[in-house]
N, C-alpha and C. Protein backbone atom coordinates (compact mmCIF):
# COMPACT_ATOMS: atom_id res chain seq x y z
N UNK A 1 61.40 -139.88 -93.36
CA UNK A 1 60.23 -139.09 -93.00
C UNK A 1 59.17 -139.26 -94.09
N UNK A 2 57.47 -139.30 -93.59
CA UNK A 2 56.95 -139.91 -94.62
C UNK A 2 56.14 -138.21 -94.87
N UNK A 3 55.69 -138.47 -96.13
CA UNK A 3 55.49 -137.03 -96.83
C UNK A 3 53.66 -137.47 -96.64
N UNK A 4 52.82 -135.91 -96.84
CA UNK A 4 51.43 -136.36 -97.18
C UNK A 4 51.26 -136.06 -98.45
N UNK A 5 50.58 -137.34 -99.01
CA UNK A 5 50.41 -137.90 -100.08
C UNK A 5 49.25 -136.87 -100.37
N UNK A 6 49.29 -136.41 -101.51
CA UNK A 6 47.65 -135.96 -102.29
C UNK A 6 47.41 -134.65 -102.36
N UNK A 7 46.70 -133.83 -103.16
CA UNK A 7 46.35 -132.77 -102.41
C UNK A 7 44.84 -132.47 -101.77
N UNK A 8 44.45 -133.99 -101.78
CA UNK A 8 43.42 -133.55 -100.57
C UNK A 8 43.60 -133.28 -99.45
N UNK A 9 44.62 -133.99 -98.76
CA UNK A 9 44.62 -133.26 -97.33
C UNK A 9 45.23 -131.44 -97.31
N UNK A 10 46.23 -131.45 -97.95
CA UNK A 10 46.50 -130.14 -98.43
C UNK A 10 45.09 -129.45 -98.22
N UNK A 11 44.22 -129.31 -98.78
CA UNK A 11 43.49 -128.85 -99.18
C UNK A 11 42.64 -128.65 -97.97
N UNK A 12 42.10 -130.02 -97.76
CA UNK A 12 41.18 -130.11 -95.82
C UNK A 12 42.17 -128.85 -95.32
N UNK A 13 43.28 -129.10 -95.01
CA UNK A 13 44.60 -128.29 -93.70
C UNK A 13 44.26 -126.78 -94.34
N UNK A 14 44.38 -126.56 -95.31
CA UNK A 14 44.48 -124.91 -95.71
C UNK A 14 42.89 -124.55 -95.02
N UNK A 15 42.00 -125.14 -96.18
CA UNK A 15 40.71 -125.23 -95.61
C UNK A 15 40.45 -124.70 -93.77
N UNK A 16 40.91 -125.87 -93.36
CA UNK A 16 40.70 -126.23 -91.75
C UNK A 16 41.84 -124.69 -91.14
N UNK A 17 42.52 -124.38 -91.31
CA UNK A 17 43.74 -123.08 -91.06
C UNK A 17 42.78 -122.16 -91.62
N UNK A 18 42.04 -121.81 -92.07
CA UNK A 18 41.28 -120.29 -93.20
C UNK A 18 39.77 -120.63 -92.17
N UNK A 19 39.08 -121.31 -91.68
CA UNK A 19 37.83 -121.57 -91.50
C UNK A 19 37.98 -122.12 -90.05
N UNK A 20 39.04 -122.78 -89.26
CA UNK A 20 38.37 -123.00 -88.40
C UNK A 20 37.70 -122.48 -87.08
N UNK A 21 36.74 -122.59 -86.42
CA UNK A 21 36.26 -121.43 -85.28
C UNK A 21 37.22 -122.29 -84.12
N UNK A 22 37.14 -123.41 -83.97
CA UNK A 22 38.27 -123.69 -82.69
C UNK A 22 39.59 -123.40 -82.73
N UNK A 23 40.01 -123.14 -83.57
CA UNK A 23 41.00 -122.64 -83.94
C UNK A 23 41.46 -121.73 -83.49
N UNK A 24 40.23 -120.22 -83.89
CA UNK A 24 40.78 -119.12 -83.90
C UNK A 24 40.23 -118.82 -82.59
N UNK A 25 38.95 -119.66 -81.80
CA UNK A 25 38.77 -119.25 -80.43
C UNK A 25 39.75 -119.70 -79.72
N UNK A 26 40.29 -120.60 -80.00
CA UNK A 26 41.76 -121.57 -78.59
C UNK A 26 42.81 -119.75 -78.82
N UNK A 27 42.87 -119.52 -80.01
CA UNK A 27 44.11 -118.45 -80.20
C UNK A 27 43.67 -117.41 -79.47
N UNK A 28 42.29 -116.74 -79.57
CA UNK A 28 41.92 -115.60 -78.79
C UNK A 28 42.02 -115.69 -77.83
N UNK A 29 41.40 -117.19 -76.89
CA UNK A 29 41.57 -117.40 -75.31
C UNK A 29 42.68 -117.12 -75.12
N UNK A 30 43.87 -118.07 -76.05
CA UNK A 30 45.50 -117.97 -75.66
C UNK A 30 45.90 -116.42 -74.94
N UNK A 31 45.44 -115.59 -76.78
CA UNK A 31 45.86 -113.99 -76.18
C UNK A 31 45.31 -113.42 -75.19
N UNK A 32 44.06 -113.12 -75.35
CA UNK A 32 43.17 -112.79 -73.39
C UNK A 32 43.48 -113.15 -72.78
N UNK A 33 43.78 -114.79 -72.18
CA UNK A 33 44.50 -115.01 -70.88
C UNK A 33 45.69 -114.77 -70.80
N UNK A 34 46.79 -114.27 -71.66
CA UNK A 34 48.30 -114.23 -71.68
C UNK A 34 48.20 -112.51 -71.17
N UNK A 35 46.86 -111.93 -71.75
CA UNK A 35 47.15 -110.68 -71.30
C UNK A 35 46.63 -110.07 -69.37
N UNK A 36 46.00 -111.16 -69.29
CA UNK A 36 44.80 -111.11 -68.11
C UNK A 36 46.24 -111.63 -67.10
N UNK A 37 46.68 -112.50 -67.59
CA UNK A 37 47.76 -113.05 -66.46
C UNK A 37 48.92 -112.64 -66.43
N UNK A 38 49.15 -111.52 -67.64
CA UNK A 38 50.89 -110.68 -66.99
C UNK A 38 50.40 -109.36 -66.38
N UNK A 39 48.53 -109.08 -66.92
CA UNK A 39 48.69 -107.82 -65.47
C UNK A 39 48.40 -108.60 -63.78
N UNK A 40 47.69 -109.18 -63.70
CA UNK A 40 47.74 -110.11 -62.74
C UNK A 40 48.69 -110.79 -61.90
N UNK A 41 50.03 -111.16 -62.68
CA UNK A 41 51.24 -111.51 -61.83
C UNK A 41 51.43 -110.49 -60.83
N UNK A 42 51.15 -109.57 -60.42
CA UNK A 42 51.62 -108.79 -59.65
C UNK A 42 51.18 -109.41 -58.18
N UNK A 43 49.73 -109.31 -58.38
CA UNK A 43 48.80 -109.79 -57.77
C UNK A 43 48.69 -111.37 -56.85
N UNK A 44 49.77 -111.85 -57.53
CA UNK A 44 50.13 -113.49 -56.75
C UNK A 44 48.71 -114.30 -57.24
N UNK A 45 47.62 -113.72 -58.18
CA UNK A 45 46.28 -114.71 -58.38
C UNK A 45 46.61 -114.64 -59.90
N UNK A 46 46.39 -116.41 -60.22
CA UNK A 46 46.08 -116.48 -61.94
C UNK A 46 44.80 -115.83 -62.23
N UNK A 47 44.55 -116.03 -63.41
CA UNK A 47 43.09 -115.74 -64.28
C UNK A 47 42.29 -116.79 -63.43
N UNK A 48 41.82 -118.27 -63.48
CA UNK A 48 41.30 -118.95 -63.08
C UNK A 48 41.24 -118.64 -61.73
N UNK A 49 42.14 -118.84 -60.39
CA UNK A 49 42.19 -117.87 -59.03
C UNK A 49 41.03 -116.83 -59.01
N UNK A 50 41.10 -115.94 -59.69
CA UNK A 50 40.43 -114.99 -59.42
C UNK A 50 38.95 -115.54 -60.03
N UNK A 51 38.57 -116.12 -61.04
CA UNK A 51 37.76 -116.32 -61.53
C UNK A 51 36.86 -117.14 -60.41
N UNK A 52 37.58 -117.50 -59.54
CA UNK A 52 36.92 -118.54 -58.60
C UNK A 52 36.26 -117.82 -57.26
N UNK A 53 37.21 -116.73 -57.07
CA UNK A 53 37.32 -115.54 -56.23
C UNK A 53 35.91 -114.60 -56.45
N UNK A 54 36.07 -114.24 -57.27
CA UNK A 54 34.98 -113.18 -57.83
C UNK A 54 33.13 -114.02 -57.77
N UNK A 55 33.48 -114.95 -58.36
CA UNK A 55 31.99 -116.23 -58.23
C UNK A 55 31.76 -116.31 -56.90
N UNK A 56 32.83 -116.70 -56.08
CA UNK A 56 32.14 -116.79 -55.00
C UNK A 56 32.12 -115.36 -53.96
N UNK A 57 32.20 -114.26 -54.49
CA UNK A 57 32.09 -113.18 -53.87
C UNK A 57 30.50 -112.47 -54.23
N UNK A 58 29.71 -113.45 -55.26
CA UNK A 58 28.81 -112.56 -55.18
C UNK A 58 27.50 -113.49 -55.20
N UNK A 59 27.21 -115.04 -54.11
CA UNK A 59 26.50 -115.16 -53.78
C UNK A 59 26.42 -115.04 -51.95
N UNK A 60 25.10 -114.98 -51.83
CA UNK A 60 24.96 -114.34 -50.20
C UNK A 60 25.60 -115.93 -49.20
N UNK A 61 25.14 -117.10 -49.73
CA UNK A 61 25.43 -118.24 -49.42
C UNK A 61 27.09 -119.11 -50.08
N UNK A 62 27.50 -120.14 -49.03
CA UNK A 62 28.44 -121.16 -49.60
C UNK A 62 28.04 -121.71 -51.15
N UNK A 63 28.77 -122.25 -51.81
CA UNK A 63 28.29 -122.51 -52.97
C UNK A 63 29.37 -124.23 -53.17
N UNK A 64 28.75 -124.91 -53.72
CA UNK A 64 29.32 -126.35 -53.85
C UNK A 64 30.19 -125.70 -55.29
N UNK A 65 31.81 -127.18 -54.95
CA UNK A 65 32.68 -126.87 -56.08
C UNK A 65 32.13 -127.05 -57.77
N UNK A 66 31.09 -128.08 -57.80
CA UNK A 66 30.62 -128.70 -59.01
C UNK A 66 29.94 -127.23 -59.16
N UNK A 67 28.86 -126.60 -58.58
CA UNK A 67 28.56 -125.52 -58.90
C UNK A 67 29.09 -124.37 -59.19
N UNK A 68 30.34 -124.21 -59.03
CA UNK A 68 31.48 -123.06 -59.30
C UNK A 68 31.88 -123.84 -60.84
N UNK A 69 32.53 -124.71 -61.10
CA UNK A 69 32.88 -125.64 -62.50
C UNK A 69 31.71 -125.33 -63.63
N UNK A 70 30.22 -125.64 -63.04
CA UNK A 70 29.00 -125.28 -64.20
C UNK A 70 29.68 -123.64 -64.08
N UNK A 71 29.11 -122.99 -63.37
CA UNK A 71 28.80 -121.26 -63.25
C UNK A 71 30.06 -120.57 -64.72
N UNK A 72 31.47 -121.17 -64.53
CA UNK A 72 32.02 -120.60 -64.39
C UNK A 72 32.82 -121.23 -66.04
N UNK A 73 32.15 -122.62 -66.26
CA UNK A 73 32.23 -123.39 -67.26
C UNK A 73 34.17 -123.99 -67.24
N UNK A 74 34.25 -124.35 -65.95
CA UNK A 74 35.48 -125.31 -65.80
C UNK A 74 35.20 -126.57 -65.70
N UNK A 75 36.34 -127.28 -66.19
CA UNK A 75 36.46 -128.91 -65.54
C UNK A 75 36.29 -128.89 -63.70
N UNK A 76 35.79 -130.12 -63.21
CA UNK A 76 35.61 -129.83 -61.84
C UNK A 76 37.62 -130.13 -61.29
N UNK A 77 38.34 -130.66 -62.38
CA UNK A 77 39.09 -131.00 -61.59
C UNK A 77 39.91 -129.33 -61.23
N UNK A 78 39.56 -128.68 -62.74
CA UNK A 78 40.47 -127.37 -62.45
C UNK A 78 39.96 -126.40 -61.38
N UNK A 79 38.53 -126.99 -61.24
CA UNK A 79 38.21 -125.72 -59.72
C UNK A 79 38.86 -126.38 -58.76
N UNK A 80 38.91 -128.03 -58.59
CA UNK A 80 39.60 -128.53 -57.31
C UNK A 80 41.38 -127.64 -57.23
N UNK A 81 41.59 -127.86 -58.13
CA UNK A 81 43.20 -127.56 -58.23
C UNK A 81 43.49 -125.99 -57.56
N UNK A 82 42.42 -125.49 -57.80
CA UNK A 82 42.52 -123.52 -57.92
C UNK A 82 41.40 -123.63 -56.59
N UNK A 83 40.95 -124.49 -56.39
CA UNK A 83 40.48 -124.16 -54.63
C UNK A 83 41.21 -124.76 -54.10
N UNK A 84 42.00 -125.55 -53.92
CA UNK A 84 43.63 -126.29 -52.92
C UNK A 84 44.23 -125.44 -52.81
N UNK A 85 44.68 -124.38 -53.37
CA UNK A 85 45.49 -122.95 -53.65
C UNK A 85 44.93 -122.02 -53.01
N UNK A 86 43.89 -121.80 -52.97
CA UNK A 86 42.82 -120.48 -52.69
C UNK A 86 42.68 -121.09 -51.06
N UNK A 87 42.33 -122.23 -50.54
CA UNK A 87 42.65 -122.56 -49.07
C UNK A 87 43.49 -122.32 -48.28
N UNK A 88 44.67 -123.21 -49.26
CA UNK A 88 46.17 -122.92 -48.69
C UNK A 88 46.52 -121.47 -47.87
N UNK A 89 45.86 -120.53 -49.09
CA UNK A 89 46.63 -118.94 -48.65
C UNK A 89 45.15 -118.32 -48.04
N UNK A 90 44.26 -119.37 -47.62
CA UNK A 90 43.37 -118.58 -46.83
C UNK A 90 42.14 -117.41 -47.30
N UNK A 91 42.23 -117.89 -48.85
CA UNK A 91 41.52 -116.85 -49.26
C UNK A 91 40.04 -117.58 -49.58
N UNK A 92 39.94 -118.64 -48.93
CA UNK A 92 38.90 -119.51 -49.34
C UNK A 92 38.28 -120.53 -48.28
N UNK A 93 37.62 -120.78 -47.79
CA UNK A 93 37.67 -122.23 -46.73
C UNK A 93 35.84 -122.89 -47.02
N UNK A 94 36.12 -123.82 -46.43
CA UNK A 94 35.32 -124.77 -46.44
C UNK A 94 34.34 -124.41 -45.37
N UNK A 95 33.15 -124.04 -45.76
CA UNK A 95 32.38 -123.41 -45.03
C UNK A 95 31.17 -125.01 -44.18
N UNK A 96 30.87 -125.81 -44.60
CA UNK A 96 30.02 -126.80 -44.59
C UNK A 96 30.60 -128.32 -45.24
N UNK A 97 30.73 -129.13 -44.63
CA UNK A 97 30.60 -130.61 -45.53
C UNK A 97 28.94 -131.54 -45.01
N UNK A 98 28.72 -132.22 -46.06
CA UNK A 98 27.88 -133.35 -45.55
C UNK A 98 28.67 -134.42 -44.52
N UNK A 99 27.19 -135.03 -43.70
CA UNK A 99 28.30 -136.24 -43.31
C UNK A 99 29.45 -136.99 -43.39
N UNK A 100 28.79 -137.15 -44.80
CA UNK A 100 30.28 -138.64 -45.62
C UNK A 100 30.82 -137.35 -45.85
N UNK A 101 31.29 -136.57 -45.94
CA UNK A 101 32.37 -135.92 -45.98
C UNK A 101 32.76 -135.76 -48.12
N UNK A 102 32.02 -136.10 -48.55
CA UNK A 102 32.03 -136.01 -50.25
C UNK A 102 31.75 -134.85 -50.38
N UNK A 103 30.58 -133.88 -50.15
CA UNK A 103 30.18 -132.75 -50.62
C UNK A 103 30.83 -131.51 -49.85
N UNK A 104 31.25 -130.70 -50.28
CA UNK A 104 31.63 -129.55 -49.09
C UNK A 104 31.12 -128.33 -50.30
N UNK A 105 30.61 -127.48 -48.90
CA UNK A 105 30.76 -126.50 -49.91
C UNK A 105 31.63 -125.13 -49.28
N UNK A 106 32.14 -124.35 -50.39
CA UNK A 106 33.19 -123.48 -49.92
C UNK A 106 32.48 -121.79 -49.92
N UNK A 107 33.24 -121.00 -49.19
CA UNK A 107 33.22 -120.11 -49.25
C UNK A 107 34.32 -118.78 -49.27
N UNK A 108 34.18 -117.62 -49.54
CA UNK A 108 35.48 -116.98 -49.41
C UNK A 108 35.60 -116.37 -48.52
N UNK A 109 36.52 -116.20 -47.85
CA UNK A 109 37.00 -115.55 -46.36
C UNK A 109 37.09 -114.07 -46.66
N UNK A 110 37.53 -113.30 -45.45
CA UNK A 110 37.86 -112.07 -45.63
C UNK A 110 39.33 -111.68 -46.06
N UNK A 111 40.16 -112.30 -45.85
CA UNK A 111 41.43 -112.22 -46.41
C UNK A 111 40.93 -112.77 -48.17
N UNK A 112 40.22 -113.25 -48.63
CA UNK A 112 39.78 -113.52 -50.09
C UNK A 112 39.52 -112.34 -50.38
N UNK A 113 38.53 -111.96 -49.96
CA UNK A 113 38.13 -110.66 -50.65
C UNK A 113 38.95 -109.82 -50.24
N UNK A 114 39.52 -109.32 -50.16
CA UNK A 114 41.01 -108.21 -50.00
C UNK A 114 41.64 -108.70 -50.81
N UNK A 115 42.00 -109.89 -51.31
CA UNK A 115 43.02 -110.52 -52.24
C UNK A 115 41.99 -109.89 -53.78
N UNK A 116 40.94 -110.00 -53.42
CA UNK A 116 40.18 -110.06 -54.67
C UNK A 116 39.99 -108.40 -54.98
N UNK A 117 40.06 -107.20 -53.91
CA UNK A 117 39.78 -105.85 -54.19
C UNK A 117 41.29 -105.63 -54.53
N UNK A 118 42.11 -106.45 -54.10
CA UNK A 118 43.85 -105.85 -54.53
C UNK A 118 44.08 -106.40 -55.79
N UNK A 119 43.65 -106.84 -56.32
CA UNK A 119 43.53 -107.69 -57.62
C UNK A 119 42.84 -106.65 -58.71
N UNK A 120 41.87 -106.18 -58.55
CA UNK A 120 40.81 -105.47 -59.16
C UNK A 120 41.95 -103.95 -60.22
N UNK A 121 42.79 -103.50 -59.61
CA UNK A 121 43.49 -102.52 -60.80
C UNK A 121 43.97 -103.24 -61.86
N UNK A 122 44.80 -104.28 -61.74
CA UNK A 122 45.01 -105.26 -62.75
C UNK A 122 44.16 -105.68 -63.73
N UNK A 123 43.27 -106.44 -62.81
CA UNK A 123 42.26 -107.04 -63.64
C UNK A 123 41.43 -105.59 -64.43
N UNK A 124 41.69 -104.46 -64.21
CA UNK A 124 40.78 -103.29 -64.67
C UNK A 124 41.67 -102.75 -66.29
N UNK A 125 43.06 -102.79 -65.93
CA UNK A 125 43.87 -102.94 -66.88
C UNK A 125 43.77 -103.70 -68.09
N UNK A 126 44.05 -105.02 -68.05
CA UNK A 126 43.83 -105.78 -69.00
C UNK A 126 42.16 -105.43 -69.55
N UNK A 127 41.15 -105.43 -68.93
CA UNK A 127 40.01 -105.36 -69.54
C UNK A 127 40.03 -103.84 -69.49
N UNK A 128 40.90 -103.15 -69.47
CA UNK A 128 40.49 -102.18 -70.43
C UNK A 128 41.23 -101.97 -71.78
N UNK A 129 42.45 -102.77 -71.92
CA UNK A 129 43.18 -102.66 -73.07
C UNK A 129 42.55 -103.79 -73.56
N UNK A 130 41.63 -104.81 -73.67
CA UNK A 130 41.13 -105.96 -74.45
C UNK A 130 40.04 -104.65 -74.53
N UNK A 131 39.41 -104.48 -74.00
CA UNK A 131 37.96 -103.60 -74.46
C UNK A 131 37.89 -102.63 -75.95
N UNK A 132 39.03 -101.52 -75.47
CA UNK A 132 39.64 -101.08 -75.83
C UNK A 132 39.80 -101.16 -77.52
N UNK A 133 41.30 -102.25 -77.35
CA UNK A 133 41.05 -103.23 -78.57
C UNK A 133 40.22 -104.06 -79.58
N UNK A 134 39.40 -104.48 -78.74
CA UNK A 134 38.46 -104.96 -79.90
C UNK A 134 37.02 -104.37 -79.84
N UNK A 135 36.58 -103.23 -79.04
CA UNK A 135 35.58 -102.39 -79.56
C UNK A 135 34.47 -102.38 -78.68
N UNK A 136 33.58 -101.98 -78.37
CA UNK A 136 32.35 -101.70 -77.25
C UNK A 136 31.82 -102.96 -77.79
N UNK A 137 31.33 -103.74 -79.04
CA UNK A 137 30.89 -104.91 -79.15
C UNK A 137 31.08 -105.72 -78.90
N UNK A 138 32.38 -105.79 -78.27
CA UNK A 138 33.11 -107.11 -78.24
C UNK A 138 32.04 -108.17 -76.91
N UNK A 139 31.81 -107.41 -75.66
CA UNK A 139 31.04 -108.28 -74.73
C UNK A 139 30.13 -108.43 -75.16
N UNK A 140 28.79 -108.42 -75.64
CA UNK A 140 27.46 -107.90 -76.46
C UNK A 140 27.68 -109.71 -77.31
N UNK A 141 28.60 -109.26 -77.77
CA UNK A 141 29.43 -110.34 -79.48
C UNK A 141 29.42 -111.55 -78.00
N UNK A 142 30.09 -111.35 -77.63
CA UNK A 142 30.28 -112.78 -76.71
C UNK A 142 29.35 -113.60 -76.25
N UNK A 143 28.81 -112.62 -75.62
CA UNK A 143 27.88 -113.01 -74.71
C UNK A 143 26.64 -113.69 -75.52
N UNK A 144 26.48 -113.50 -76.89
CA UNK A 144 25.36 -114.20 -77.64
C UNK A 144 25.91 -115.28 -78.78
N UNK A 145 27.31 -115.59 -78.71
CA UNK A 145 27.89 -116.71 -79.05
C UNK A 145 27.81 -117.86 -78.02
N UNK A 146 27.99 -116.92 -76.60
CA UNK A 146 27.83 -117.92 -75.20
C UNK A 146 26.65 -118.51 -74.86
N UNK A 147 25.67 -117.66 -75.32
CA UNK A 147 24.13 -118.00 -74.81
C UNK A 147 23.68 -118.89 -75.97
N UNK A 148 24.00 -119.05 -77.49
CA UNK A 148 23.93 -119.42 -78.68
C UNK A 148 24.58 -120.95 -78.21
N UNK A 149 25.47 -121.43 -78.22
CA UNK A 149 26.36 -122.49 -78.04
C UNK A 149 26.00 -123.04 -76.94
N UNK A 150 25.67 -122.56 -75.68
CA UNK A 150 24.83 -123.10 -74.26
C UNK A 150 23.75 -123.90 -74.28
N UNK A 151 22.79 -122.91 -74.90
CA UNK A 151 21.35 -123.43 -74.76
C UNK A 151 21.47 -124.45 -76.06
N UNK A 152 22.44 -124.14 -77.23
CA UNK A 152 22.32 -125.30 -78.20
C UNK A 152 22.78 -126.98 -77.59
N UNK A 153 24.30 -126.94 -76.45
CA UNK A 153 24.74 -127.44 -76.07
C UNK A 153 23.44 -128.41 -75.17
N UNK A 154 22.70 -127.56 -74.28
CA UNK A 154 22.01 -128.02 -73.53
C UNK A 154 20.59 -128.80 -74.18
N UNK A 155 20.40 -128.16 -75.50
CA UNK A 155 19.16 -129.09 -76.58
C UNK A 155 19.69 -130.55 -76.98
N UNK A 156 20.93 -130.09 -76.97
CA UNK A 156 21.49 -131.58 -77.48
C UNK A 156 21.85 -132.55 -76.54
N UNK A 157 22.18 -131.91 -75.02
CA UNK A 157 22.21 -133.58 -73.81
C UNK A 157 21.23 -133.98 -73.93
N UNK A 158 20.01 -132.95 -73.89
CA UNK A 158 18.31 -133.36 -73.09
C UNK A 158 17.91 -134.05 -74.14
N UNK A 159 18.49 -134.04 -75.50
CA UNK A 159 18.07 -134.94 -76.98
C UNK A 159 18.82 -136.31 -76.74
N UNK A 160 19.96 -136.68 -76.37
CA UNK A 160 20.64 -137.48 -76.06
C UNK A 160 20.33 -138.34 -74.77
N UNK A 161 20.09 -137.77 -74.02
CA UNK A 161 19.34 -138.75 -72.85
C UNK A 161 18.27 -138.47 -73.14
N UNK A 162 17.22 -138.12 -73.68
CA UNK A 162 16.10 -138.77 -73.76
C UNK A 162 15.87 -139.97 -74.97
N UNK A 163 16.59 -139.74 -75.73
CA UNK A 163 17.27 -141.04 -76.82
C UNK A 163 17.48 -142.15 -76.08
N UNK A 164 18.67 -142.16 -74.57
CA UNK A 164 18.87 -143.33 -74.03
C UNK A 164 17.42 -144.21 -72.87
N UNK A 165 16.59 -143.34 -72.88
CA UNK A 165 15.38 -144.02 -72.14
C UNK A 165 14.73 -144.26 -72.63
């Protein structure tokens, strides 16, 4: 077994373990969703499920999957995966496709939303023991790390493609 040589890396690793923000955000997500999804088991819907549920419960119109993935800040493949599921049991359907049959956009049924109001004590649970826990600031705190990191995120494509033209 080969050993690390030096104590610079030592040093980076302690460093990188004491300071890092991905770090300690992957760990917080870990705990919030570990707590969001054992009150939720009851419920037969993951965290993501519902997350998909709730988005599309509160526009008046169908909404395309790529547009649920931005809204909701998923990979498109994980909304595909968690709308194959949400079809299956009917809590979701395909309200519209284009011709070629590429674009569809979905909507939630009425058996969805019943899945989604039977869901709602759970989901009221966990966000009230995360609330709870980390303090009336905690959404406030988020929500301007989210809007902070977004719009920075979004200075830097529109800097990047306009670099490539």
């Amino acid at each position: 077994m080969q050993q690390i040589s030096g104590n610079g890396a030592r040093k980076q690793a302690l460093w990188m373990s004491e300071q890092c923000l991905g770090r300690r955000i992957g760990r917080l997500h870990r705990l919030v969703a570990r707590r969001f999804e054992a009150e939720l088991r009851t419920s037969g819907l993951t965290l993501p499920q519902l997350e998909v549920l709730s988005e599309l419960a509160l526009p008046e119109k169908a909404a395309r999957p790529s547009d649920l993935a931005r809204w909701l800040g998923l990979e498109r493949s994980t909304i595909s995966r968690n709308l194959d599921v949400l079809v299956d049991r009917g809590y979701v359907r395909a309200a519209e496709k284009s011709p070629t049959g590429r674009s569809t956009r979905v909507e939630i049924t009425a058996t969805g939303l019943t899945a989604l109001e039977s869901a709602a004590p759970a989901w009221e649970r966990a966000q009230a023991w995360i609330s709870g826990t980390l303090g009336p600031d905690a959404v406030p705190a988020l929500d301007r790390w989210l809007n902070a990191l977004d719009l920075h995120q979004h200075a830097h494509i529109d800097a990047a493609e306009s670099d490539v033209r």
